[in-house]
Protein backbone atom coordinates (compact mmCIF):
# COMPACT_ATOMS: atom_id res chain seq x y z
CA UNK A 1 -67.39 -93.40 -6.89
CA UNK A 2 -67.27 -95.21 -10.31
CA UNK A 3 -64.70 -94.52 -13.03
CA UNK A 4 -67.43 -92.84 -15.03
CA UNK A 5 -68.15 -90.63 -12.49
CA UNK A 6 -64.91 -89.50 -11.55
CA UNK A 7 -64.12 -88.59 -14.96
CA UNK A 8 -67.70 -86.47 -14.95
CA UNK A 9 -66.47 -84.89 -11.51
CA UNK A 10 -62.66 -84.14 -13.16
CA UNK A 11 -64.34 -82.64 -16.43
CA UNK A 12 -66.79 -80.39 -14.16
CA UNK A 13 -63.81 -79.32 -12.28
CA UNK A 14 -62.01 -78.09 -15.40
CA UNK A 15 -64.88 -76.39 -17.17
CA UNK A 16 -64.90 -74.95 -13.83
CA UNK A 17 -61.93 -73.61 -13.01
CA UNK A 18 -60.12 -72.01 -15.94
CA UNK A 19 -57.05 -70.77 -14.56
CA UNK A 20 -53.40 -70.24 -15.05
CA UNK A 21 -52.27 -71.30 -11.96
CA UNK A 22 -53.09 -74.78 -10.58
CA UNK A 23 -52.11 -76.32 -7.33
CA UNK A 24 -52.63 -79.88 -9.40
CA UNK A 25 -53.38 -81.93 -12.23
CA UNK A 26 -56.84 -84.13 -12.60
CA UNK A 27 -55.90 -87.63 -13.05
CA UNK A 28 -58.07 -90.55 -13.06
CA UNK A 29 -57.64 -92.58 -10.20
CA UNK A 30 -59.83 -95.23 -7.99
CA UNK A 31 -61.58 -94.88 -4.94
CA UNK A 32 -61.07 -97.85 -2.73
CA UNK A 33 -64.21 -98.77 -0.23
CA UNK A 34 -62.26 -97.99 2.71
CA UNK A 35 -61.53 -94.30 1.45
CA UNK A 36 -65.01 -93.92 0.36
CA UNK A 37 -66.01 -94.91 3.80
CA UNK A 38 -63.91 -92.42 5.29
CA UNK A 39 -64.90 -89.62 3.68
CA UNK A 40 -68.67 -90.18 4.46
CA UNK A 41 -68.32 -90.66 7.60
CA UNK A 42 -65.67 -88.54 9.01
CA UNK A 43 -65.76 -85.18 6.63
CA UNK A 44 -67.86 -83.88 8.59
CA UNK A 45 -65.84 -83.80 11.45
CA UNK A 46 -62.26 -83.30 9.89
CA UNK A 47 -63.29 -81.75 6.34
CA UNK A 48 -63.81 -77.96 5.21
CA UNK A 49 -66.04 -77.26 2.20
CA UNK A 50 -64.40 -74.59 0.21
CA UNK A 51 -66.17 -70.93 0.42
CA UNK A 52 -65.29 -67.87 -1.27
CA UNK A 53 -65.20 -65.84 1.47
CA UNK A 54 -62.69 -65.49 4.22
CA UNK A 55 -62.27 -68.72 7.19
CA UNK A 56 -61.30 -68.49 10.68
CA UNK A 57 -58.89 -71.28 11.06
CA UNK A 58 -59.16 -71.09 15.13
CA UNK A 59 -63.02 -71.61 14.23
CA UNK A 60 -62.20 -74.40 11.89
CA UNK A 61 -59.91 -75.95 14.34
CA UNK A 62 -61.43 -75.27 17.89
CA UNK A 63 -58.07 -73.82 18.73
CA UNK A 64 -55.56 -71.30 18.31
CA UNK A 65 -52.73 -72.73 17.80
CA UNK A 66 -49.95 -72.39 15.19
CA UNK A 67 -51.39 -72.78 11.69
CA UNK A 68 -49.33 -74.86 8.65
CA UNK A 69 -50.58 -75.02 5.31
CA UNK A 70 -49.83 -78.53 3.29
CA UNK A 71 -50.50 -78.03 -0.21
CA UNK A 72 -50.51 -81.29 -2.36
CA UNK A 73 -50.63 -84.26 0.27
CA UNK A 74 -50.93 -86.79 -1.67
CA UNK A 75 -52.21 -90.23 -0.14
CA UNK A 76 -51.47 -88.18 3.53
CA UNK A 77 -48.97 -90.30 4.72
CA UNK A 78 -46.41 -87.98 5.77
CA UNK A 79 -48.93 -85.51 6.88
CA UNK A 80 -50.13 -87.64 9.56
CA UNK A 81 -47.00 -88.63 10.57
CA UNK A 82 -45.98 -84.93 11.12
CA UNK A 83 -49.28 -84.11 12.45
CA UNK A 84 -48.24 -86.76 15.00
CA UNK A 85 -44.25 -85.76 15.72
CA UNK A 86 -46.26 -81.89 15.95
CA UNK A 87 -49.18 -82.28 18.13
CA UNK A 88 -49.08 -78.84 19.42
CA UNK A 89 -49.78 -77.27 15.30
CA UNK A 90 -52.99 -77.55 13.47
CA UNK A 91 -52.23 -78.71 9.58
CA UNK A 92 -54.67 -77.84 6.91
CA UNK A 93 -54.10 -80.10 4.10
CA UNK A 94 -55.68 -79.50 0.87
CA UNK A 95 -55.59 -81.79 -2.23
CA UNK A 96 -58.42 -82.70 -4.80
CA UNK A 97 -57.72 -86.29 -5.52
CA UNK A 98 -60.02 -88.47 -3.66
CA UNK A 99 -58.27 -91.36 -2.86
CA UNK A 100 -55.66 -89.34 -1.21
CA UNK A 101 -58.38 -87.61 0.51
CA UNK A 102 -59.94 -90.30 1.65
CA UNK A 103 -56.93 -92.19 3.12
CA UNK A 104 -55.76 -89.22 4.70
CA UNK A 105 -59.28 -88.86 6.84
CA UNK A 106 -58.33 -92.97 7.71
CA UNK A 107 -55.06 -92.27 8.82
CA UNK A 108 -56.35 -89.43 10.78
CA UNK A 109 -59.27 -91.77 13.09
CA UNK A 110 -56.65 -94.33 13.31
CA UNK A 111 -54.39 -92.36 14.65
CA UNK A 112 -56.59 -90.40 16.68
CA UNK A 113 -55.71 -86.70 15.55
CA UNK A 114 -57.32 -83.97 15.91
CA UNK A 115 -55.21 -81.03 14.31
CA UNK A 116 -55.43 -81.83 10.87
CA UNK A 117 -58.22 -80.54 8.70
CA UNK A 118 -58.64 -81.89 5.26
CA UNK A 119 -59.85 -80.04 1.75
CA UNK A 120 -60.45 -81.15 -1.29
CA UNK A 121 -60.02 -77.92 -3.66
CA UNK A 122 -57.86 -76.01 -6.13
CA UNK A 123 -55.15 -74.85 -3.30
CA UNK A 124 -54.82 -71.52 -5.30
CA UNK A 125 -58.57 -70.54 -4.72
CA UNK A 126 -57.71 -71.13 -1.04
CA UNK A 127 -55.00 -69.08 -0.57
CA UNK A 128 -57.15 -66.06 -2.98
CA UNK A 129 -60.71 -66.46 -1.47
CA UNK A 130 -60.48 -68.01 2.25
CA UNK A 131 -57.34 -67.69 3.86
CA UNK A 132 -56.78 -64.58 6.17
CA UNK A 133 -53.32 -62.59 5.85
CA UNK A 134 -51.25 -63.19 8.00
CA UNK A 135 -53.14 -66.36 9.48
CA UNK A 136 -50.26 -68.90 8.83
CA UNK A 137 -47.38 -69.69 10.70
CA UNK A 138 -45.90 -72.12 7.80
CA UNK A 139 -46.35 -73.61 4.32
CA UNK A 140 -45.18 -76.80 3.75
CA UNK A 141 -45.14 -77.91 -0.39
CA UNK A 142 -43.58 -81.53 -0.65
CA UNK A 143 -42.66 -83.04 -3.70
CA UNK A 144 -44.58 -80.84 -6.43
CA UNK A 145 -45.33 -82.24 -9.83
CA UNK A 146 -41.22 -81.17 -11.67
CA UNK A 147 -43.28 -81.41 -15.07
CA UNK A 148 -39.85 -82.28 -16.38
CA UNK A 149 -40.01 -81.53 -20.09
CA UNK A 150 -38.97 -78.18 -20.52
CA UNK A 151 -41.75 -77.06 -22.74
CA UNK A 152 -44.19 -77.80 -19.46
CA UNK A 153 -42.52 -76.16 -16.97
CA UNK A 154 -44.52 -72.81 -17.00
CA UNK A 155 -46.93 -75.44 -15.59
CA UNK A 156 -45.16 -75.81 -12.51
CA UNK A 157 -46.55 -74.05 -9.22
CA UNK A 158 -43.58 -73.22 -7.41
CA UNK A 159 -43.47 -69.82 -9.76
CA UNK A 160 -43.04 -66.08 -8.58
CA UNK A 161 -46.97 -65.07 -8.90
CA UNK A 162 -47.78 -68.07 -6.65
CA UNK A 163 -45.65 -67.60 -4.11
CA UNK A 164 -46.66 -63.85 -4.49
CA UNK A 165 -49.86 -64.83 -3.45
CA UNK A 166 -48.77 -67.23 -0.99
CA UNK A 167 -46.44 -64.80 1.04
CA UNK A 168 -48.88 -62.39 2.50
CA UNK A 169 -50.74 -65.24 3.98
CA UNK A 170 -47.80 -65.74 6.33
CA UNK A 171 -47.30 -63.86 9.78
CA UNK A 172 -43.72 -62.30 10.08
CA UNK A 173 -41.58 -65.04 11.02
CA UNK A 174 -43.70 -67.80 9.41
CA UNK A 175 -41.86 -70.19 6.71
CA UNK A 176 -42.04 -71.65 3.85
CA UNK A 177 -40.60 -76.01 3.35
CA UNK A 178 -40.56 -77.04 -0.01
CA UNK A 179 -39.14 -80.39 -0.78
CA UNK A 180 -38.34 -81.66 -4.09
CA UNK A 181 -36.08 -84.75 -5.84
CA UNK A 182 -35.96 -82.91 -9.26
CA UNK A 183 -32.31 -80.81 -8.51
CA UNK A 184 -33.58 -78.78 -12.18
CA UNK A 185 -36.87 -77.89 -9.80
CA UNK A 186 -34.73 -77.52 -6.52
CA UNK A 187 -32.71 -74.87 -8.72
CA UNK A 188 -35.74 -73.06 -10.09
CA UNK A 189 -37.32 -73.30 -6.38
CA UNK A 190 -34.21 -71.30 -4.85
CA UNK A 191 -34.29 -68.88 -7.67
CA UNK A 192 -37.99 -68.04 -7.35
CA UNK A 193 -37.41 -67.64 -3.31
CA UNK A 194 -34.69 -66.36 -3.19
CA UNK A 195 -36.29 -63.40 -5.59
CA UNK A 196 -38.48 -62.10 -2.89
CA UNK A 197 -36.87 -59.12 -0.47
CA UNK A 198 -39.03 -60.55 2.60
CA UNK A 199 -37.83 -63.71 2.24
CA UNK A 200 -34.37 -65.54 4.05
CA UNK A 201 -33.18 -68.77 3.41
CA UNK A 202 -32.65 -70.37 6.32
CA UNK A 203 -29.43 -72.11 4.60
CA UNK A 204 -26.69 -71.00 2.61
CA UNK A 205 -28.31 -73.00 -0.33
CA UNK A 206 -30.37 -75.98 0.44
CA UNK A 207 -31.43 -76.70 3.77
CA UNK A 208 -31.14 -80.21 5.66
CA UNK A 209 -34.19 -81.73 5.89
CA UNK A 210 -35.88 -80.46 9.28
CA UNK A 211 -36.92 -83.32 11.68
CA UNK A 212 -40.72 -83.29 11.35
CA UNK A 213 -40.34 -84.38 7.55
CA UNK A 214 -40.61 -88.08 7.47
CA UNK A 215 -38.59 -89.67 4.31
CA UNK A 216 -41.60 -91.33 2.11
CA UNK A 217 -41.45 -94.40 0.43
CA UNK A 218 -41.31 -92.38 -3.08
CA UNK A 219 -38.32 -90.61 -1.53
CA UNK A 220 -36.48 -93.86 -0.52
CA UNK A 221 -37.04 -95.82 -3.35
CA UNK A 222 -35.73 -92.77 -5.47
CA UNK A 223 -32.86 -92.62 -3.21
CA UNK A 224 -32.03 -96.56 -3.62
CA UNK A 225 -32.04 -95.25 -7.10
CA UNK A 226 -29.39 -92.30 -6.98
CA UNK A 227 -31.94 -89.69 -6.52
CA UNK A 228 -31.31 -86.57 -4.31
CA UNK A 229 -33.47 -84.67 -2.44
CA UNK A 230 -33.48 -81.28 -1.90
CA UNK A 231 -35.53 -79.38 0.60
CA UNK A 232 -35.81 -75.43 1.23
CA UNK A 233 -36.94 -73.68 4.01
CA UNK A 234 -37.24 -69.75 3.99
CA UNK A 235 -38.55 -67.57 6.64
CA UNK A 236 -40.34 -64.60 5.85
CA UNK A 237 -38.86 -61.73 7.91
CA UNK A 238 -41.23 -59.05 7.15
CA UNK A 239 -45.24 -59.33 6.28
């Protein structure tokens, strides 16, 4: 896709999609041949066009597994990898920059997996039009933008209405992992969790950081650098 034309595809996407809540931000970005390739010639066997009307995931995946939903994968690095450490759990990762999509549909043929499925939508029209209560065993949100200047942080997505809409997707006993290196975001993150009654933090505060979350490169340079990182996992103990 040309630069031109990804700007035309980001400016369609905002006219529409006017919405208050966004699981991202539209930035232009460039579409290597590799992760073009990829996405023509394996989305139909690993992709999932959005619909507005409710998905079976044990359609979508050919199985019934556990279900995890990754919102915000980025370039789908650490979603293979945990795809890989978690072989027995289908992932449904959804993002809407291409380049991430595309690399994550490489790493998934050269890895040979077969429980991740990849879509590339607004995460919040997702979780309101296609996913099923009660059809997710976990959540995972990794390193959300911290939109750090204080006047932009009613842009952030890790907010009460979000994860209001977020919660009855889960089964009782299902979690949610959010992982952040913004401690000002961590902070806001336990406050908004901690605010819902059918929600228990699995920690005292801040959990360690379970073994199926690989450390990125982002997150090690930023440690080199004095950065913490801060990840929270909460069950939810009634639907």
């Amino acid at each position: 896709m040309t630069d031109t034309a990804e700007n035309q595809t980001q400016n369609n996407w905002q006219a529409e999609h006017p919405r208050s809540i966004r699981s991202f931000v539209l930035r232009q970005s460039h579409m290597t041949a590799a992760q073009q390739r990829a996405i023509d010639t394996l989305w139909d066997s690993f992709g999932i066009d959005y619909q507005a009307t409710p998905a079976d995931l044990d359609a979508r995946f050919g199985s019934s597994r556990p279900k995890i939903l990754e919102i915000g994968f980025g370039m789908g690095t650490a979603t293979a990898e945990i795809a890989l450490r978690l072989p027995e759990t289908d992932f449904l990762a959804i993002d809407v920059h291409g380049p991430g999509v595309g690399n994550l549909l490489k790493l998934i043929d050269e890895n040979h997996l077969e429980n991740i499925r990849v879509m590339r939508h607004d995460a919040v029209e997702v979780v309101e039009n296609m996913l099923q209560d009660g059809s997710l065993d976990g959540i995972h949100i990794f390193f959300p933008d911290p939109w750090h200047k204080k006047r932009h942080h009613k842009r952030r997505l890790i907010q009460a209405p979000f994860i209001a809409k977020l919660l009855p997707k889960l089964k009782t006993g299902g979690y949610i992992h959010l992982a952040t290196d913004w401690e000002e975001y961590a902070q806001q993150m336990l406050e908004v969790l901690s605010s819902f009654d059918s929600l228990q933090n699995t920690a005292a505060d801040y959990a360690p950081t379970p073994d199926y979350r690989p450390e990125t490169k982002f997150e090690a340079r930023g440690k080199r650098l004095g950065h913490g990182v801060w990840d929270l996992v909460f069950k939810q103990t009634a639907g």
